[in-house]
Protein backbone atom coordinates (compact mmCIF):
# COMPACT_ATOMS: atom_id res chain seq x y z
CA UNK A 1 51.09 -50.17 128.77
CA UNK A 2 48.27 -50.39 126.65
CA UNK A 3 50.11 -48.40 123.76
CA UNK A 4 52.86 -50.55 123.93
CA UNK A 5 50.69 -53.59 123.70
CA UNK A 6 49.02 -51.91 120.33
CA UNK A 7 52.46 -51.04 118.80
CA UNK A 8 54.29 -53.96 119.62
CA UNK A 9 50.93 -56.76 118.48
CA UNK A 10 52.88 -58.78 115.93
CA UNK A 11 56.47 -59.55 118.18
CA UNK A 12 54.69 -60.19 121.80
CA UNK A 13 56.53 -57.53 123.12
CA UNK A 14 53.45 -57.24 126.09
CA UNK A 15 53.83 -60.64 127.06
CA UNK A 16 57.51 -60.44 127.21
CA UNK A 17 57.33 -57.42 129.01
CA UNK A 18 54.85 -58.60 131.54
CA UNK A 19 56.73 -61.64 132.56
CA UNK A 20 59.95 -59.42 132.79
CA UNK A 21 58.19 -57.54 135.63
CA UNK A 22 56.85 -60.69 137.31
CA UNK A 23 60.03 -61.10 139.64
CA UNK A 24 60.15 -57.57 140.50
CA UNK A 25 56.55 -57.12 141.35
CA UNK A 26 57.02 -60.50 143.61
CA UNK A 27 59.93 -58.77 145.22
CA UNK A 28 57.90 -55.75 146.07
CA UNK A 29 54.96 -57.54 147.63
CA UNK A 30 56.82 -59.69 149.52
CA UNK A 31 59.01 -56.93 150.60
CA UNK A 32 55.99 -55.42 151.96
CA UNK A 33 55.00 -58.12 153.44
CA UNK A 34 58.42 -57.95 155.55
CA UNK A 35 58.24 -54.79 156.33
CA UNK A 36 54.24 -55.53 157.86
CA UNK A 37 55.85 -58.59 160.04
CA UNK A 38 58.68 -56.27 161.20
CA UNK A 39 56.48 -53.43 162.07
CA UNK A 40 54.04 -55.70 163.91
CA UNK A 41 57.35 -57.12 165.49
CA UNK A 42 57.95 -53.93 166.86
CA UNK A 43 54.89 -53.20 167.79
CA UNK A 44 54.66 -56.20 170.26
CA UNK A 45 57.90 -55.39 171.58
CA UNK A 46 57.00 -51.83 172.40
CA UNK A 47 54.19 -53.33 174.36
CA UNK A 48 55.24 -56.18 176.08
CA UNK A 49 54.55 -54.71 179.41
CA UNK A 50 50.85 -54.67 178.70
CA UNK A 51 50.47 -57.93 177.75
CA UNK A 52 49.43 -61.00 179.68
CA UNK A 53 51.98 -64.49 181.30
CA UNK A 54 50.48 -67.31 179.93
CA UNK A 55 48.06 -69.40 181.88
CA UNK A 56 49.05 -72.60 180.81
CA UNK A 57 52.05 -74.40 178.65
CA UNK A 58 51.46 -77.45 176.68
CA UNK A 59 55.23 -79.04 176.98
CA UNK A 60 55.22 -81.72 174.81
CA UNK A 61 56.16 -84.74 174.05
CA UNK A 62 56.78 -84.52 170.10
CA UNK A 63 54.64 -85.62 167.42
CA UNK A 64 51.79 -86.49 170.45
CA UNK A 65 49.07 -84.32 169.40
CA UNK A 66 50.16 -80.79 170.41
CA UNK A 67 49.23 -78.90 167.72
CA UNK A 68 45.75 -80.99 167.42
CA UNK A 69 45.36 -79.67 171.59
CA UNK A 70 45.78 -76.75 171.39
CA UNK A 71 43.97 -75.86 168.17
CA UNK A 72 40.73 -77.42 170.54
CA UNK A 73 41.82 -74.81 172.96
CA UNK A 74 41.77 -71.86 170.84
CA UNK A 75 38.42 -72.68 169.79
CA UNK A 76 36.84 -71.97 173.37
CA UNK A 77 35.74 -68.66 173.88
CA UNK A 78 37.91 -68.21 177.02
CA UNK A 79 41.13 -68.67 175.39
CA UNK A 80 42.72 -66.71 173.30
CA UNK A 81 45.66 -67.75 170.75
CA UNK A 82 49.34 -66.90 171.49
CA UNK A 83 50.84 -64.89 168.30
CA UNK A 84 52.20 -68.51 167.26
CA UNK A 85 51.51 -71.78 168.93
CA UNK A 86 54.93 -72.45 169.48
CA UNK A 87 57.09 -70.19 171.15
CA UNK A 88 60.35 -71.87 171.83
CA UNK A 89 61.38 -69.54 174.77
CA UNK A 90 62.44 -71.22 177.24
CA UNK A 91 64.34 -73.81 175.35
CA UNK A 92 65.75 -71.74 171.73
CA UNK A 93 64.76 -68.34 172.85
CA UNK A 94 65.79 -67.68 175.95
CA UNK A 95 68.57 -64.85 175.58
CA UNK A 96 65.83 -62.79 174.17
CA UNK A 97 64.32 -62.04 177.74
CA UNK A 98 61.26 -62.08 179.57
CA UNK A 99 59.72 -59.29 176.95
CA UNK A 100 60.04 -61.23 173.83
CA UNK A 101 58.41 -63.92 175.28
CA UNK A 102 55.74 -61.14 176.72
CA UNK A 103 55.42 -59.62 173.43
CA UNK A 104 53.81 -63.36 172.28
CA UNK A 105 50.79 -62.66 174.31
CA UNK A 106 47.72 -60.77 173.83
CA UNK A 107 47.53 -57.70 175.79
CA UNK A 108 46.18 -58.03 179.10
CA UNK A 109 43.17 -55.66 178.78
CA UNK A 110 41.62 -57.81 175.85
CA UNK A 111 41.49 -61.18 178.45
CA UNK A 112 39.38 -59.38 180.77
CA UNK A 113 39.27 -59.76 184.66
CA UNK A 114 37.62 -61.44 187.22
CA UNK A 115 36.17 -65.43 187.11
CA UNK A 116 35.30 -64.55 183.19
CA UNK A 117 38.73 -63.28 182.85
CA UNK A 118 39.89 -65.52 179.74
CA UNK A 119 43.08 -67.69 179.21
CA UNK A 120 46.06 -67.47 177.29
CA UNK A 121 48.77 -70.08 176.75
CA UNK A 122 51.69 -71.74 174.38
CA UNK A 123 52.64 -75.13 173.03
CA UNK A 124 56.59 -75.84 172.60
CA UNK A 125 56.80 -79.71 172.42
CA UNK A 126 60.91 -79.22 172.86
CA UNK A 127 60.20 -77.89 176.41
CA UNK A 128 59.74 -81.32 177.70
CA UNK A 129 62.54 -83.13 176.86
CA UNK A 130 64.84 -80.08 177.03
CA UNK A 131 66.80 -80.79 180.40
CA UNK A 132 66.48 -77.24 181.49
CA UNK A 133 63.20 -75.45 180.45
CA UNK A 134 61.81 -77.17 183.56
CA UNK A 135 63.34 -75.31 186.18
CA UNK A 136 63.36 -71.82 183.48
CA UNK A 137 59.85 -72.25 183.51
CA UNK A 138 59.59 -72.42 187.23
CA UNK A 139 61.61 -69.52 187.93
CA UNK A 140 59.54 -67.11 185.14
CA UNK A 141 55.96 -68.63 185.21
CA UNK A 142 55.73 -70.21 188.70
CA UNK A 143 51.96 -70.73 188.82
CA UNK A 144 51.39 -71.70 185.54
CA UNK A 145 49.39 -75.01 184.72
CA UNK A 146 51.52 -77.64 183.14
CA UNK A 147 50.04 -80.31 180.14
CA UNK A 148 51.98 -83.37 178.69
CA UNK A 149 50.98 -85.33 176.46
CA UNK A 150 52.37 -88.68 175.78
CA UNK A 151 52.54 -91.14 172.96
CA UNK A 152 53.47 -95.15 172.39
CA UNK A 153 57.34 -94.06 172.19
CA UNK A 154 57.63 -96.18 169.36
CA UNK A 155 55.04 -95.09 167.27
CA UNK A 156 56.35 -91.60 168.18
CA UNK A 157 60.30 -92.59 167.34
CA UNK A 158 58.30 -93.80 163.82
CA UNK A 159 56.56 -90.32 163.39
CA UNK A 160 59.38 -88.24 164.66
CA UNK A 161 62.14 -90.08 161.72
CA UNK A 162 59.09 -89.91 159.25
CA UNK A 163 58.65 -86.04 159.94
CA UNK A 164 62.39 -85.59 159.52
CA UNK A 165 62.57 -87.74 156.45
CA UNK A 166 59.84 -85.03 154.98
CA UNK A 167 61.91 -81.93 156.12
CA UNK A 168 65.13 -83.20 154.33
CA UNK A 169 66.94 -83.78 158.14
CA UNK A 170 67.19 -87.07 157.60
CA UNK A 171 68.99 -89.74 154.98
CA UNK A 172 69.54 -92.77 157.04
CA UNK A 173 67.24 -95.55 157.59
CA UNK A 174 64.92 -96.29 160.42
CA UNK A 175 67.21 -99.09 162.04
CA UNK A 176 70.76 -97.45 161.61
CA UNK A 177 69.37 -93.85 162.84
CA UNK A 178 68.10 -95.51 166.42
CA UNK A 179 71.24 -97.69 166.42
CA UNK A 180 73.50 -94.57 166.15
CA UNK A 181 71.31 -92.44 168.38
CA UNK A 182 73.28 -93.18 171.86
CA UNK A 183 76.87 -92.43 170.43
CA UNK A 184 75.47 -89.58 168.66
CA UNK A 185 73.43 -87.52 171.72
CA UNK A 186 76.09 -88.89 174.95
CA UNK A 187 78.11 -85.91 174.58
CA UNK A 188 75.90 -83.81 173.13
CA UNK A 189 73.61 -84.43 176.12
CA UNK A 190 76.78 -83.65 178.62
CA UNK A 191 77.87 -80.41 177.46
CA UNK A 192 73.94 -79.27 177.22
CA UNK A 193 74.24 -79.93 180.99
CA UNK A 194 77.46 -78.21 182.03
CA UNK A 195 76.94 -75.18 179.76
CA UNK A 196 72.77 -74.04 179.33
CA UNK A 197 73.22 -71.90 177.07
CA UNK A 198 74.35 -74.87 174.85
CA UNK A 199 72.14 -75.57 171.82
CA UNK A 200 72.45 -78.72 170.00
CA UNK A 201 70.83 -79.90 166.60
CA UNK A 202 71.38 -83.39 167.24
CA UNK A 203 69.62 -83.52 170.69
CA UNK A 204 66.63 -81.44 169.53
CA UNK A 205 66.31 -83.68 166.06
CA UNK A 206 67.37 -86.92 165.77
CA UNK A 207 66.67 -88.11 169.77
CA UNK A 208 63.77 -90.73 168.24
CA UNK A 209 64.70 -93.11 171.74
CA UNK A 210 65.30 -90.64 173.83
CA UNK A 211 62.50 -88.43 173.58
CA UNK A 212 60.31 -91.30 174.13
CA UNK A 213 61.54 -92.15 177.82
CA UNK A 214 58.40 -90.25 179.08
CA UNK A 215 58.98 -90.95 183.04
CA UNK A 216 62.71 -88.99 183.20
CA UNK A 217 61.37 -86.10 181.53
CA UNK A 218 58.40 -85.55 183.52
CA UNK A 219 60.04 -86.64 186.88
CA UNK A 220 61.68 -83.27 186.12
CA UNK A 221 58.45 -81.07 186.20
CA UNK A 222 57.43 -83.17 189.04
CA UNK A 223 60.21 -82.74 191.41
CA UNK A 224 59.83 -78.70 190.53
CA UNK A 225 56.37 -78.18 190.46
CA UNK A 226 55.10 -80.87 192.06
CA UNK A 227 52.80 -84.07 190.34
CA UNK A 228 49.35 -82.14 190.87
CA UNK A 229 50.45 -79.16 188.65
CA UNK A 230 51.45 -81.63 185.39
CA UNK A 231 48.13 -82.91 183.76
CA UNK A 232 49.62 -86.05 181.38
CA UNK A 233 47.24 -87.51 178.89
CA UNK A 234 48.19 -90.14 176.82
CA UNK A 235 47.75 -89.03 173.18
CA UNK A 236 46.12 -92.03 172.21
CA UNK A 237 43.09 -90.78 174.67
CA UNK A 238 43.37 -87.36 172.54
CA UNK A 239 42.61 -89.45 169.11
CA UNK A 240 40.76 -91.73 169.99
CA UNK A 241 37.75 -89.48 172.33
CA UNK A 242 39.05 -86.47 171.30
CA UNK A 243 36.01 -84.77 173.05
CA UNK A 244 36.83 -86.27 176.58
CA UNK A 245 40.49 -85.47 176.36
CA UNK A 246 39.09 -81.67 175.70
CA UNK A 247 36.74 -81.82 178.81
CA UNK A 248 39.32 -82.83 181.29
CA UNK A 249 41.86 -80.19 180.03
CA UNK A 250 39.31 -77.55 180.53
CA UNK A 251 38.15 -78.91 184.19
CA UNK A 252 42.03 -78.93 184.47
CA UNK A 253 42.04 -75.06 183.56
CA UNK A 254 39.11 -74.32 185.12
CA UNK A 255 37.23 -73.36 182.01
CA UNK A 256 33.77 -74.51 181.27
CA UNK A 257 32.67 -77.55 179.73
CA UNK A 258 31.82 -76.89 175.35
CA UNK A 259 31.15 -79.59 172.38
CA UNK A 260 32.89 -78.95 169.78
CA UNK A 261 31.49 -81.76 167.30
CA UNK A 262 34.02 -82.28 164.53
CA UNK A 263 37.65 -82.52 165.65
CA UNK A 264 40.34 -82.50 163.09
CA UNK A 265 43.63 -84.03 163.90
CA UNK A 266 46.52 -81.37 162.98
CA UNK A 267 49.98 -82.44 161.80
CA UNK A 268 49.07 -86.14 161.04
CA UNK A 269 51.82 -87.59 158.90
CA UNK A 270 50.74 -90.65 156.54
CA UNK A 271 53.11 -93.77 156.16
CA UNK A 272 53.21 -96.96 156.60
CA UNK A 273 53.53 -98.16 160.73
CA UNK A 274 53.98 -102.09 160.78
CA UNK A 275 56.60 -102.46 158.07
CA UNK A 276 59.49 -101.36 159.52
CA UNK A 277 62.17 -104.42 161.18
CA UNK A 278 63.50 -102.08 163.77
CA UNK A 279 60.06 -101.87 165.51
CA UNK A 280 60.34 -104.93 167.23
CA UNK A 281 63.31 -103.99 169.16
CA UNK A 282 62.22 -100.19 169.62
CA UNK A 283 59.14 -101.77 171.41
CA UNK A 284 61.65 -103.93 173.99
CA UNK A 285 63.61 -101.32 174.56
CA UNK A 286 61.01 -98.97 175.91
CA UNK A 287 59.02 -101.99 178.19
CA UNK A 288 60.95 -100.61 180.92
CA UNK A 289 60.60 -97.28 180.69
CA UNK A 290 57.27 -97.41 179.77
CA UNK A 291 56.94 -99.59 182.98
CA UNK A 292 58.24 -96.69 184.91
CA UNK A 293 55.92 -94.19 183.71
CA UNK A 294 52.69 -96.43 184.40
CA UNK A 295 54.01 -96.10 187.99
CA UNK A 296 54.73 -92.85 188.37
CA UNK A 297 51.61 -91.84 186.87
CA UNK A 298 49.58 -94.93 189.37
CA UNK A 299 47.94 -96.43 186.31
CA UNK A 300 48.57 -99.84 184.12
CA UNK A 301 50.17 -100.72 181.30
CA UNK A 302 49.93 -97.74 179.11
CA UNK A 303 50.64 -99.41 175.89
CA UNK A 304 51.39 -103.24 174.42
């Protein structure tokens, strides 16, 4: 190269050349890249018999602070980190079989034993609105400890439309994507029922109301599992005494209380909350829903 770059001074020719090669030598590192996923692919698969169930399952909802939880997790010593946080088995993934969802895991040796024995778990926010990952989480992970996490449903809706807006899902506004909602997910939400292995777009994307009706979702888990294996924190708890929120899902666990001083809020989308017109009716239409939940859950009014 060096050569060339003396012969060829005058014309560029080095540069030229250089750039040239730019697009191949991208294609070659990220084709090696690909090939170091795949073979670590593999690799889990082979081994998915050695690794570990998860402990617990963070279901949900939606833009309420699952990503933000279970970072806090990770960071005490007795957890360990799934491959990725979000797993989607047992709503998008489920025809890949108990050892795909295995091969997520760490292996079972590295989480030790006994009343040390360390924790491992996964956060899929579809899994709670999904009509049937309650019962396929029953029949695969039967003693597994459950953790919701629910949000004002209308500053959810807000955050959910926002976050599609962002991702290029979404073109319509605020007020004509909640008014079309109903038409849009009836039928969508029938055939999920009569045929589970069903998956629809719609339902998983643009369900901004429906998502945030809290107490039908989680009378699911209840009536499966039963109310004491669901911990449900409101996610305004989780922002606003982040700390607390921490400490009761580790009592909840079992773990041991830590401090963990600065806590960052993950996945927080920035735009503007009190200017939209459709708010004022999203917030009526959840009052009695939202009046439901407090008594499900035995508490007050959950949010004004």
């Amino acid at each position: 190269m060096r050569s060339i770059c003396q012969l060829e001074r005058s014309g560029g020719y080095c540069m030229t050349l250089l750039d040239e090669m730019k697009p191949a030598v991208r294609r070659l590192r990220d084709g090696a890249g690909s090939l170091q996923q795949s073979a670590a692919h593999t690799l889990r698969q082979m081994t998915s018999g050695l690794r570990a169930w998860p402990d617990f399952v963070i279901l949900g909802a939606q833009k309420a602070g699952t990503t933000s939880l279970y970072r806090y997790l990770t960071l005490h010593p007795r957890v360990a980190a799934a491959h990725v946080k979000e797993v989607h088995y047992f709503d998008l993934n489920l025809g890949r079989g108990p050892g795909w969802y295995r091969s997520n895991f760490p292996y079972r040796s590295a989480l030790g034993h006994g009343p040390t024995r360390r924790l491992t778990g996964e956060a899929s926010p579809y899994y709670l609105f999904h009509p049937h990952c309650a019962k396929r989480i029953r029949a695969t992970l039967p003693e597994v400890a459950l953790i919701a996490l629910v949000r004002d449903p209308v500053a959810r809706a807000l955050s959910h439309y926002n976050h599609n807006l962002r991702n290029k899902r979404e073109t319509r506004s605020f007020a004509q994507a909640l008014e079309e909602e109903d038409g849009l997910l009836e039928g969508e939400m029938r055939r999920m029922q009569s045929d589970p292995g069903y998956e629809s777009f719609a339902v998983q994307h643009y369900s901004y109301k429906a998502r945030g009706r809290y107490a039908e979702q989680l009378e699911r888990y209840f009536e499966v599992f039963g109310r004491d294996r669901v911990l449900v924190m409101r996610s305004e708890d989780l922002f606003s005494d982040p700390q607390r929120a921490f400490e009761l899902t580790l009592a909840y666990l079992g773990l041991e209380p830590m401090q963990l001083g600065e806590f960052e809020q993950r996945n927080k989308g920035r735009y503007r909350r009190d200017e939209d017109p459709a708010l004022a009716g999203l917030r009526e239409y959840f009052s009695p829903h939202n009046e439901r939940l407090a008594q499900m859950l035995g508490q007050g009014p959950l949010w004004t």
